[in-house]
PDB file of N, CA and C in Angstrom:
ATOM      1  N   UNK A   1     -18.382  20.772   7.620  1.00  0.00           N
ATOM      2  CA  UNK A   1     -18.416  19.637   6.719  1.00  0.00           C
ATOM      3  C   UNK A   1     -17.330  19.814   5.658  1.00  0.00           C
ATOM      4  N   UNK A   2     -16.876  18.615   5.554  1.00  0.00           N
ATOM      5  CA  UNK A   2     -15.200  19.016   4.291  1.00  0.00           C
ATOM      6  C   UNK A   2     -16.046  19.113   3.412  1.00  0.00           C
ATOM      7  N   UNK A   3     -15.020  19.961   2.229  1.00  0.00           N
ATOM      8  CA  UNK A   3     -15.574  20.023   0.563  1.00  0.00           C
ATOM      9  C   UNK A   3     -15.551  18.534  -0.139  1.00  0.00           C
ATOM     10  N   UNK A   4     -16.629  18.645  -0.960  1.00  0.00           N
ATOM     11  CA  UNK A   4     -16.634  17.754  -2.011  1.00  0.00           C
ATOM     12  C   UNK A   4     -17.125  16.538  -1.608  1.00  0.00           C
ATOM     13  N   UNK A   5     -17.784  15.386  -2.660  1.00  0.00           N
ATOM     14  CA  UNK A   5     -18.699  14.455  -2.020  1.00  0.00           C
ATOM     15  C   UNK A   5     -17.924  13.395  -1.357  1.00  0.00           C
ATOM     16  N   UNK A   6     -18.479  12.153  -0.979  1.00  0.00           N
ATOM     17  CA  UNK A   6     -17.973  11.019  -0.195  1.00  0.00           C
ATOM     18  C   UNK A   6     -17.084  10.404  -0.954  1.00  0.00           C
ATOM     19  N   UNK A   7     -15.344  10.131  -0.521  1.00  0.00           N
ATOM     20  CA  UNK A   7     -14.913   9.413  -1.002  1.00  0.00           C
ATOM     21  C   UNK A   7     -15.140   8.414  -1.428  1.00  0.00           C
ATOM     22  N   UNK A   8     -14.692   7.324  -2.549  1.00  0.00           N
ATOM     23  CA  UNK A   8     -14.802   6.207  -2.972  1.00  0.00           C
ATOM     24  C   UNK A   8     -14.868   4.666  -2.252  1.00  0.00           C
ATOM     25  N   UNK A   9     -15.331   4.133  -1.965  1.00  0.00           N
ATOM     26  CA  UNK A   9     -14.812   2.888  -1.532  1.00  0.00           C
ATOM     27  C   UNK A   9     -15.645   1.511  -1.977  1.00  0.00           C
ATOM     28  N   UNK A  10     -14.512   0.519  -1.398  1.00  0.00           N
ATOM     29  CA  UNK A  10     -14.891  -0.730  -2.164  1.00  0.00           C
ATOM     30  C   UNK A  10     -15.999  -1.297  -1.178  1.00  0.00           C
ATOM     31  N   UNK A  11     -16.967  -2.433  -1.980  1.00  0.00           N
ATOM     32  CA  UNK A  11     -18.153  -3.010  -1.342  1.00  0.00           C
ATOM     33  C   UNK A  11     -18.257  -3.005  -0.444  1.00  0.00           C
ATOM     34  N   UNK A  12     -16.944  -3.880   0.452  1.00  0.00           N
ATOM     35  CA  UNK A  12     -16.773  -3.933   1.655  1.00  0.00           C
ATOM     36  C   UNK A  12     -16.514  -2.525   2.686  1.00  0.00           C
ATOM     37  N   UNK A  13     -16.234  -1.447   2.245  1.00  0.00           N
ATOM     38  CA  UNK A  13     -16.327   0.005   2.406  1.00  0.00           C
ATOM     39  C   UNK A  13     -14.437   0.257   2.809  1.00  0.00           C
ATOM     40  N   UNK A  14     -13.840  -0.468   2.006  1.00  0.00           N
ATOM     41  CA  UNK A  14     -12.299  -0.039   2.609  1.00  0.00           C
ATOM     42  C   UNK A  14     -11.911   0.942   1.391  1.00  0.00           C
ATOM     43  N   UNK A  15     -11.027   1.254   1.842  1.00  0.00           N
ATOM     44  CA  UNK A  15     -10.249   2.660   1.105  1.00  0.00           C
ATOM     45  C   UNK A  15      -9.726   2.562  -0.259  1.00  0.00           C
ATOM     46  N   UNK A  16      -8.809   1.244  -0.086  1.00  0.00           N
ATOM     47  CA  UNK A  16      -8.475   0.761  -1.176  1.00  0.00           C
ATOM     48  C   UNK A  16      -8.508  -0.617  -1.313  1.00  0.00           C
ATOM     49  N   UNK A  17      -8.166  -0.825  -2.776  1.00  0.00           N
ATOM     50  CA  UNK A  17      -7.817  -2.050  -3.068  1.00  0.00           C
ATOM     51  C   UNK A  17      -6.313  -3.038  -2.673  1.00  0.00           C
ATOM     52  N   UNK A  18      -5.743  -2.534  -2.662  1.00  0.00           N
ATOM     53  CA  UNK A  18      -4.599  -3.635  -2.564  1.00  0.00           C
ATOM     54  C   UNK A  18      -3.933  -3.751  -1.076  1.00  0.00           C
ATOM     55  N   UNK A  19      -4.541  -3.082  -0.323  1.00  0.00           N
ATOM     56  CA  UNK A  19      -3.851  -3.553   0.912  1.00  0.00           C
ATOM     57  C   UNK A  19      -3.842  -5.439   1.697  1.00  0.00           C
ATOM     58  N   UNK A  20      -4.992  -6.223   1.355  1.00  0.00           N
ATOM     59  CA  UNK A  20      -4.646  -7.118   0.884  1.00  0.00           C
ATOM     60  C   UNK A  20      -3.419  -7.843   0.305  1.00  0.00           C
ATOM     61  N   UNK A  21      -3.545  -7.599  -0.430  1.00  0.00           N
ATOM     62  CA  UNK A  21      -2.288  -7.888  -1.197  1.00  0.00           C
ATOM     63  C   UNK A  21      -0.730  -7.456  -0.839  1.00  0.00           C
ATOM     64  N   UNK A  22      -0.783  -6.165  -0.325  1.00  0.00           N
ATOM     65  CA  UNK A  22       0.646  -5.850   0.702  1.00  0.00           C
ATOM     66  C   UNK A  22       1.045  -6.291   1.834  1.00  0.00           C
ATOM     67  N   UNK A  23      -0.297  -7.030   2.233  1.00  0.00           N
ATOM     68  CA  UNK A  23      -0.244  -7.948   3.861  1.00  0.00           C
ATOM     69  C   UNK A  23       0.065  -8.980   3.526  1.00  0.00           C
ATOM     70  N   UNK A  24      -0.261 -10.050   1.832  1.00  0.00           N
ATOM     71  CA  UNK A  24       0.151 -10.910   1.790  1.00  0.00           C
ATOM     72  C   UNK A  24       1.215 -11.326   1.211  1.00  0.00           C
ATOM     73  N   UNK A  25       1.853 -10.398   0.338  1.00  0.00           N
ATOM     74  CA  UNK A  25       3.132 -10.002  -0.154  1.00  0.00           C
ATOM     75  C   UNK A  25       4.401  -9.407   1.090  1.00  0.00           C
ATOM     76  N   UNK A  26       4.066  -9.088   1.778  1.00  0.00           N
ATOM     77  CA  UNK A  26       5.132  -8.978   3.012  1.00  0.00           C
ATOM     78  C   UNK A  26       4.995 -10.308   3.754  1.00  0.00           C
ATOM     79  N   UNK A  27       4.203 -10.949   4.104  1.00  0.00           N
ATOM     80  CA  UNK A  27       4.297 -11.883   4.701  1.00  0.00           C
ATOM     81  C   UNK A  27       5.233 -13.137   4.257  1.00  0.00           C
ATOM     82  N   UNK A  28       4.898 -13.212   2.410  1.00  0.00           N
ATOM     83  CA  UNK A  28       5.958 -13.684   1.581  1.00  0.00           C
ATOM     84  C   UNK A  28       6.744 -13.679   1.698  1.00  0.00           C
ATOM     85  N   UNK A  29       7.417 -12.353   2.007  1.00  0.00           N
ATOM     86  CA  UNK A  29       9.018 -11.860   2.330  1.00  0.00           C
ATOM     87  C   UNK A  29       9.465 -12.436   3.649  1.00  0.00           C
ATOM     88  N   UNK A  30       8.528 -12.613   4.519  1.00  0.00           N
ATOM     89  CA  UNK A  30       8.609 -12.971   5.881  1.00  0.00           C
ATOM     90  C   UNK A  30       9.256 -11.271   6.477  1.00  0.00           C
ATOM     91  N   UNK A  31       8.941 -10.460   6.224  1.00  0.00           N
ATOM     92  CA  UNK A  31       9.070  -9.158   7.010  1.00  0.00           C
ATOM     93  C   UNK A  31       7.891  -8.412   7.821  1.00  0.00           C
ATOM     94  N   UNK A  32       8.661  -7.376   8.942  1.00  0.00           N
ATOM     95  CA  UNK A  32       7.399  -7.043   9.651  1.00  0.00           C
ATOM     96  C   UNK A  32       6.784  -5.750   8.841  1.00  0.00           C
ATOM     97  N   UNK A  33       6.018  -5.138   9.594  1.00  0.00           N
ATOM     98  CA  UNK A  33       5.620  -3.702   9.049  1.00  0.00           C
ATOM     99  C   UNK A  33       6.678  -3.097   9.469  1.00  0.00           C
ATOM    100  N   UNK A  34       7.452  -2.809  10.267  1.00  0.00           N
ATOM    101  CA  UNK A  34       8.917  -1.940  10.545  1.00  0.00           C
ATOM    102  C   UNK A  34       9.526  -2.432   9.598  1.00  0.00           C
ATOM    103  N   UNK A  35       9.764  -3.639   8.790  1.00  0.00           N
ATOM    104  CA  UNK A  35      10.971  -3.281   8.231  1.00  0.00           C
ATOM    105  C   UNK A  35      10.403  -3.220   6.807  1.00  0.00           C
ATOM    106  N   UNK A  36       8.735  -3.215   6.344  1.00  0.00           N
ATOM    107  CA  UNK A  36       8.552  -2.889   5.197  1.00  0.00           C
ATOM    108  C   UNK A  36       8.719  -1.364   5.129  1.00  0.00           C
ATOM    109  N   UNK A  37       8.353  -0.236   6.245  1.00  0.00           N
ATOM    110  CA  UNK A  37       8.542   0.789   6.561  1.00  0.00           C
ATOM    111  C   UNK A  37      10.358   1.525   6.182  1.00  0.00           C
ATOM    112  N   UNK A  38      11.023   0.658   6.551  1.00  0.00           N
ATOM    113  CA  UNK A  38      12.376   0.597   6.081  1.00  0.00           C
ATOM    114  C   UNK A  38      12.878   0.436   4.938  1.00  0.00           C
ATOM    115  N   UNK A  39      12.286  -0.474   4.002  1.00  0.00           N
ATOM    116  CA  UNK A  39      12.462  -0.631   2.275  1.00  0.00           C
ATOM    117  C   UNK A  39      11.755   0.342   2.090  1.00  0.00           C
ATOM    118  N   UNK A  40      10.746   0.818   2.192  1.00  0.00           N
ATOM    119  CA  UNK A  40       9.868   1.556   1.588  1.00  0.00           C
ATOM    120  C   UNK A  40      10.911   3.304   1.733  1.00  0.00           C
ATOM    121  N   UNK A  41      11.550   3.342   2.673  1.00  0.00           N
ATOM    122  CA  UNK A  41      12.200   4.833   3.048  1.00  0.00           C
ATOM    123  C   UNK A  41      13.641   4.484   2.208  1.00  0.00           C
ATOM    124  N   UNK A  42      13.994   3.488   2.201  1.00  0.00           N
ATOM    125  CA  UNK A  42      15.368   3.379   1.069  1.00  0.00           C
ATOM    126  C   UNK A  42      14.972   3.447  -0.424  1.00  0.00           C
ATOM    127  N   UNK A  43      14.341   2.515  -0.935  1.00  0.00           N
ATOM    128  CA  UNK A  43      13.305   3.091  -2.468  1.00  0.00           C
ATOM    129  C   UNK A  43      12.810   4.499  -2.668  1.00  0.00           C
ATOM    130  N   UNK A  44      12.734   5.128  -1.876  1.00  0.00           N
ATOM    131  CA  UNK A  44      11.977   6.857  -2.157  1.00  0.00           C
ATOM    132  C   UNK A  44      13.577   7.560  -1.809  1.00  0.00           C
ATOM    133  N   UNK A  45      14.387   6.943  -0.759  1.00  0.00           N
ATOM    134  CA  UNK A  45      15.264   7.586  -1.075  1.00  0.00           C
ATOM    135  C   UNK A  45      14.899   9.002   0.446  1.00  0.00           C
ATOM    136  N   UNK A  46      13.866   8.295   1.141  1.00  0.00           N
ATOM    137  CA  UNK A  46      14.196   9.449   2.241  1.00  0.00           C
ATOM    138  C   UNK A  46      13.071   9.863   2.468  1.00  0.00           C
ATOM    139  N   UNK A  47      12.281  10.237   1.226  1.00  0.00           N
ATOM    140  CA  UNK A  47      10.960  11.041   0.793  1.00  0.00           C
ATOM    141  C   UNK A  47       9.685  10.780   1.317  1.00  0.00           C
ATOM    142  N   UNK A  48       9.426   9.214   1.755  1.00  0.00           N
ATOM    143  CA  UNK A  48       8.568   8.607   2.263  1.00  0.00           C
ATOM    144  C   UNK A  48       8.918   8.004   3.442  1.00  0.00           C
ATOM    145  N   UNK A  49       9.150   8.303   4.738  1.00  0.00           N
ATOM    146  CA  UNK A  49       9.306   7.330   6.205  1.00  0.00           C
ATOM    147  C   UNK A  49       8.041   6.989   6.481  1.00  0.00           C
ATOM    148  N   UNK A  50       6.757   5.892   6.041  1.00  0.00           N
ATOM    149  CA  UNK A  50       6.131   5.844   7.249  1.00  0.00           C
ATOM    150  C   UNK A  50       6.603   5.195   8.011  1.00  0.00           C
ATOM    151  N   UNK A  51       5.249   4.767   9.064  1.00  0.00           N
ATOM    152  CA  UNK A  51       5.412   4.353  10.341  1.00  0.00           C
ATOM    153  C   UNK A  51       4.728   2.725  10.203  1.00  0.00           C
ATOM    154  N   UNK A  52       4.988   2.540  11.067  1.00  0.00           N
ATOM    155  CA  UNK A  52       4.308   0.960  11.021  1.00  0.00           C
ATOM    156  C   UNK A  52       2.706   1.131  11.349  1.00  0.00           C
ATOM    157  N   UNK A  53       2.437   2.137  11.910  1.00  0.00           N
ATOM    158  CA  UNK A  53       0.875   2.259  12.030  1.00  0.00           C
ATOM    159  C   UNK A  53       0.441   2.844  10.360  1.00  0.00           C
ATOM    160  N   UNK A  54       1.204   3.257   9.475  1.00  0.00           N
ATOM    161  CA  UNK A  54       1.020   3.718   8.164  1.00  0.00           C
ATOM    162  C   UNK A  54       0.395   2.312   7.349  1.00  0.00           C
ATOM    163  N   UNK A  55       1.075   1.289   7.453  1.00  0.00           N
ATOM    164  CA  UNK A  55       0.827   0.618   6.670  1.00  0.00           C
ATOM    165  C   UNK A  55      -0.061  -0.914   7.565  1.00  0.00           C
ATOM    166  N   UNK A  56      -0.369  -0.651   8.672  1.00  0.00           N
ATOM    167  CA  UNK A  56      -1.079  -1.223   9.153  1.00  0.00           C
ATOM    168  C   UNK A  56      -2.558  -0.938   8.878  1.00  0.00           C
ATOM    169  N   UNK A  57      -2.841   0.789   8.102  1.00  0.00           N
ATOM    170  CA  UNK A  57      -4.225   0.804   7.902  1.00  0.00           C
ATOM    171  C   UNK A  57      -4.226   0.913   6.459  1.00  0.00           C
ATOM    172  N   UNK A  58      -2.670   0.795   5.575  1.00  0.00           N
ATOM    173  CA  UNK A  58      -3.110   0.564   4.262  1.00  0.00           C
ATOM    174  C   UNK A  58      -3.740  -0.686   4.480  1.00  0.00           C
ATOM    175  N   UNK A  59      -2.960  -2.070   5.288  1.00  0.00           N
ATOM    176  CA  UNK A  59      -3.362  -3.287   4.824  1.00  0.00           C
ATOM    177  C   UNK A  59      -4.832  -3.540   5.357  1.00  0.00           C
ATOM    178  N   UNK A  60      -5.317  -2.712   5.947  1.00  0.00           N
ATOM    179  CA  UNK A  60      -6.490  -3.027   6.404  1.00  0.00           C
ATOM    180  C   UNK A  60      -7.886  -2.227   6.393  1.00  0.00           C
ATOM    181  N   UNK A  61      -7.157  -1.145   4.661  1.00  0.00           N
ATOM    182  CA  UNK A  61      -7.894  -0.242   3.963  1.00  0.00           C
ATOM    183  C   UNK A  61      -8.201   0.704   4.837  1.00  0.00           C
ATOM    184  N   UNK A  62      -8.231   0.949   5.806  1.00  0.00           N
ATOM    185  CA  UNK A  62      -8.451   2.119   5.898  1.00  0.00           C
ATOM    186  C   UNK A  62      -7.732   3.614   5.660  1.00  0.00           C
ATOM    187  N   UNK A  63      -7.344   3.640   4.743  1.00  0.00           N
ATOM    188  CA  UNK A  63      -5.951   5.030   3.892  1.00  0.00           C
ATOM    189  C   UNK A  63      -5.917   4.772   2.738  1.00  0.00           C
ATOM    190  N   UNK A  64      -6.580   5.942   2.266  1.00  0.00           N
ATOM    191  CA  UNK A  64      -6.265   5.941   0.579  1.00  0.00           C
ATOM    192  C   UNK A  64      -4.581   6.113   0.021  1.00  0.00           C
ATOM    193  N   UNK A  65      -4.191   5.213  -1.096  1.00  0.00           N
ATOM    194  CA  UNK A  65      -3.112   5.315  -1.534  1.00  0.00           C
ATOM    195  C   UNK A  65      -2.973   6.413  -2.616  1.00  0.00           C
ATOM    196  N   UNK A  66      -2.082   7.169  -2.703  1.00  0.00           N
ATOM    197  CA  UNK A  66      -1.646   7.884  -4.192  1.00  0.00           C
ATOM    198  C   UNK A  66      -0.856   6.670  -4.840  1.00  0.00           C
ATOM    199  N   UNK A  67      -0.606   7.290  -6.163  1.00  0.00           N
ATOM    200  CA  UNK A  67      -0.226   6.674  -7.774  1.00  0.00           C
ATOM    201  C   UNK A  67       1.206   6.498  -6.958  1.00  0.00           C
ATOM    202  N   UNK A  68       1.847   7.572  -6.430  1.00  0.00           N
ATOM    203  CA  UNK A  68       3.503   7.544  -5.831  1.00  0.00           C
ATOM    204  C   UNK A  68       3.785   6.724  -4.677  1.00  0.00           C
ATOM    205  N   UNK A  69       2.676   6.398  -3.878  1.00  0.00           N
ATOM    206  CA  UNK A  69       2.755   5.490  -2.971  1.00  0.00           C
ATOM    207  C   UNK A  69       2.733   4.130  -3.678  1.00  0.00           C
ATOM    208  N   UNK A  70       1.867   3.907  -4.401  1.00  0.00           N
ATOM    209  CA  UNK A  70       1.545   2.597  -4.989  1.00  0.00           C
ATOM    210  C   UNK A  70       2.938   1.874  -5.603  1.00  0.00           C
ATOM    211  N   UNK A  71       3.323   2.886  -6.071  1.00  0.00           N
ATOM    212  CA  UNK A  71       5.054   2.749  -7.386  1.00  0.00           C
ATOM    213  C   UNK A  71       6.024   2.165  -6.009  1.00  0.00           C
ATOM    214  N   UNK A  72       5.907   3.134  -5.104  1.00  0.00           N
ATOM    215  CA  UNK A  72       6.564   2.884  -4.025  1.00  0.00           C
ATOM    216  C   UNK A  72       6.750   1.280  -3.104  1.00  0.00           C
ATOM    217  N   UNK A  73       5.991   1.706  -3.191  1.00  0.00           N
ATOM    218  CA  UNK A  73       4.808  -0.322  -2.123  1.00  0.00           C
ATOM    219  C   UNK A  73       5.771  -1.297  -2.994  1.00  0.00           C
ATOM    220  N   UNK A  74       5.116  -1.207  -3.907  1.00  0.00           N
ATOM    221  CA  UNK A  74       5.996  -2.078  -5.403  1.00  0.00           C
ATOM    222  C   UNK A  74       7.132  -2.386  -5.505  1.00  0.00           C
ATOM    223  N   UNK A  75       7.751  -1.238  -5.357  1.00  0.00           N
ATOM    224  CA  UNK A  75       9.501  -1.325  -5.391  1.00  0.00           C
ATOM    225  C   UNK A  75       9.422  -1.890  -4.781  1.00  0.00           C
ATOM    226  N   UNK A  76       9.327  -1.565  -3.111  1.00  0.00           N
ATOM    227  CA  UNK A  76       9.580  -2.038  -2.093  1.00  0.00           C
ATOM    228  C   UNK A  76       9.695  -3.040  -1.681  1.00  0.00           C
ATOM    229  N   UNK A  77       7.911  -3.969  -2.328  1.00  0.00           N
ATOM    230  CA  UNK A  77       7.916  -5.026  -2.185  1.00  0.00           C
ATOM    231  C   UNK A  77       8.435  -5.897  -3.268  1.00  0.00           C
ATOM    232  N   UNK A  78       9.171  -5.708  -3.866  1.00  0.00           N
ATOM    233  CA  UNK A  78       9.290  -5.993  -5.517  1.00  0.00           C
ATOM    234  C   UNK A  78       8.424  -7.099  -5.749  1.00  0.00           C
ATOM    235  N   UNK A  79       7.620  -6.331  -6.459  1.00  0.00           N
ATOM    236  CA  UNK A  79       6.701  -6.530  -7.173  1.00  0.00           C
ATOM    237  C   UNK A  79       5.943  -5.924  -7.876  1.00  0.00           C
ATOM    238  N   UNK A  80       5.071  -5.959  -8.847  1.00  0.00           N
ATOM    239  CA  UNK A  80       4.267  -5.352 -10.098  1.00  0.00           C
ATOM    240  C   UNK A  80       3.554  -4.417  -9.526  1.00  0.00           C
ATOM    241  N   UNK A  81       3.408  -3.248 -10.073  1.00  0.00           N
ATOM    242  CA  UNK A  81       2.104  -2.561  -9.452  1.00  0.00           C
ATOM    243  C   UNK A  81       1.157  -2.693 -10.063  1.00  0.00           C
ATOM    244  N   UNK A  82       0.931  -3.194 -10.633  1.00  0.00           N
ATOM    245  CA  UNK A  82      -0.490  -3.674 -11.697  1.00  0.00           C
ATOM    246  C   UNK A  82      -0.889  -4.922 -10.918  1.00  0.00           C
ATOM    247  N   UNK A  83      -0.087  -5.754 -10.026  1.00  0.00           N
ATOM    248  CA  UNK A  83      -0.512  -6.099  -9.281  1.00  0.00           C
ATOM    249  C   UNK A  83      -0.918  -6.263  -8.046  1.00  0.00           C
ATOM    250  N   UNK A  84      -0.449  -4.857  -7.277  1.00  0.00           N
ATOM    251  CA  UNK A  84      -1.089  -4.714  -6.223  1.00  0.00           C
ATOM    252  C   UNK A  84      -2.444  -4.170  -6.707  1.00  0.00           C
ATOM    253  N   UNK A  85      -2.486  -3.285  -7.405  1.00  0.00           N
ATOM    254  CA  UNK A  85      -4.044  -2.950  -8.114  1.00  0.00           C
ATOM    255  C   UNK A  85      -4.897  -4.211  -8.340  1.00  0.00           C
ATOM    256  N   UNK A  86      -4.185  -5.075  -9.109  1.00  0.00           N
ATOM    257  CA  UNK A  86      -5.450  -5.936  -9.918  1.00  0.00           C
ATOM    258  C   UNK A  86      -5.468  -7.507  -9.528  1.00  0.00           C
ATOM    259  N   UNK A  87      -4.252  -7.709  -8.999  1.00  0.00           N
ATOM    260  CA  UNK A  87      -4.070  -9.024  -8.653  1.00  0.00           C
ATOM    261  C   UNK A  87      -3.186  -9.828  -9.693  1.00  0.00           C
ATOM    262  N   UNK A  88      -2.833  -9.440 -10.643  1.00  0.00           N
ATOM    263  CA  UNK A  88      -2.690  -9.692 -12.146  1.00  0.00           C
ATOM    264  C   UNK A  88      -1.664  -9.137 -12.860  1.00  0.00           C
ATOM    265  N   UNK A  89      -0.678 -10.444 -12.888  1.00  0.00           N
ATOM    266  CA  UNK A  89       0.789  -9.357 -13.183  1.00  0.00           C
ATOM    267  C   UNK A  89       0.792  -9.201 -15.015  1.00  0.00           C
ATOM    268  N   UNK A  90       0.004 -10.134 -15.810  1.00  0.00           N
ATOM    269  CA  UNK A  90      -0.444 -10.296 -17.174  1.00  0.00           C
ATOM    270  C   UNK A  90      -1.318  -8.714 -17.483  1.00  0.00           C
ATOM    271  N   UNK A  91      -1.684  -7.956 -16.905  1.00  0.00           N
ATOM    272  CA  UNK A  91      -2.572  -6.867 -17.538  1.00  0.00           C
ATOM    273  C   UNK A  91      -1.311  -5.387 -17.096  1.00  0.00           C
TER     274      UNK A  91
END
């Protein structure tokens, strides 16, 4: 059994919050998951390649995000990271 209690999740039991919001913010762009996978590896600068299966289970919560992924997503997608969190580019 891993250490430490049950991760967090939302009502609906997904991982995170904003993957939502990265499915509907790329779609905006009219880009696929390969080529958000592609902004996302030019913004980090190398540091981050996923894969298109990477962000196929952010958008569909199943993968917890870090704080550096989130900054990342953002760039990428330019856009707020306060609003992939909250929905809400005002807070």
């Amino acid at each position: 059994m891993p250490r430490g209690g049950a991760r967090l999740r939302t009502d609906t039991g997904k991982m995170n919050h904003i993957g939502d919001r990265v499915c509907s913010r790329r779609h905006h762009l009219k880009e696929s998951q390969d080529a958000l996978c592609a902004r996302i590896a030019n913004v980090t600068h190398g540091q981050w390649n996923p894969a298109w299966q990477d962000i196929s289970r952010i958008e569909h919560g199943a993968r917890i995000i870090t704080d550096l992924e989130l900054l990342a997503l953002a760039q990428a997608l330019d856009c707020a990271p306060c609003w992939l969190l909250l929905g809400d580019e005002e807070r």
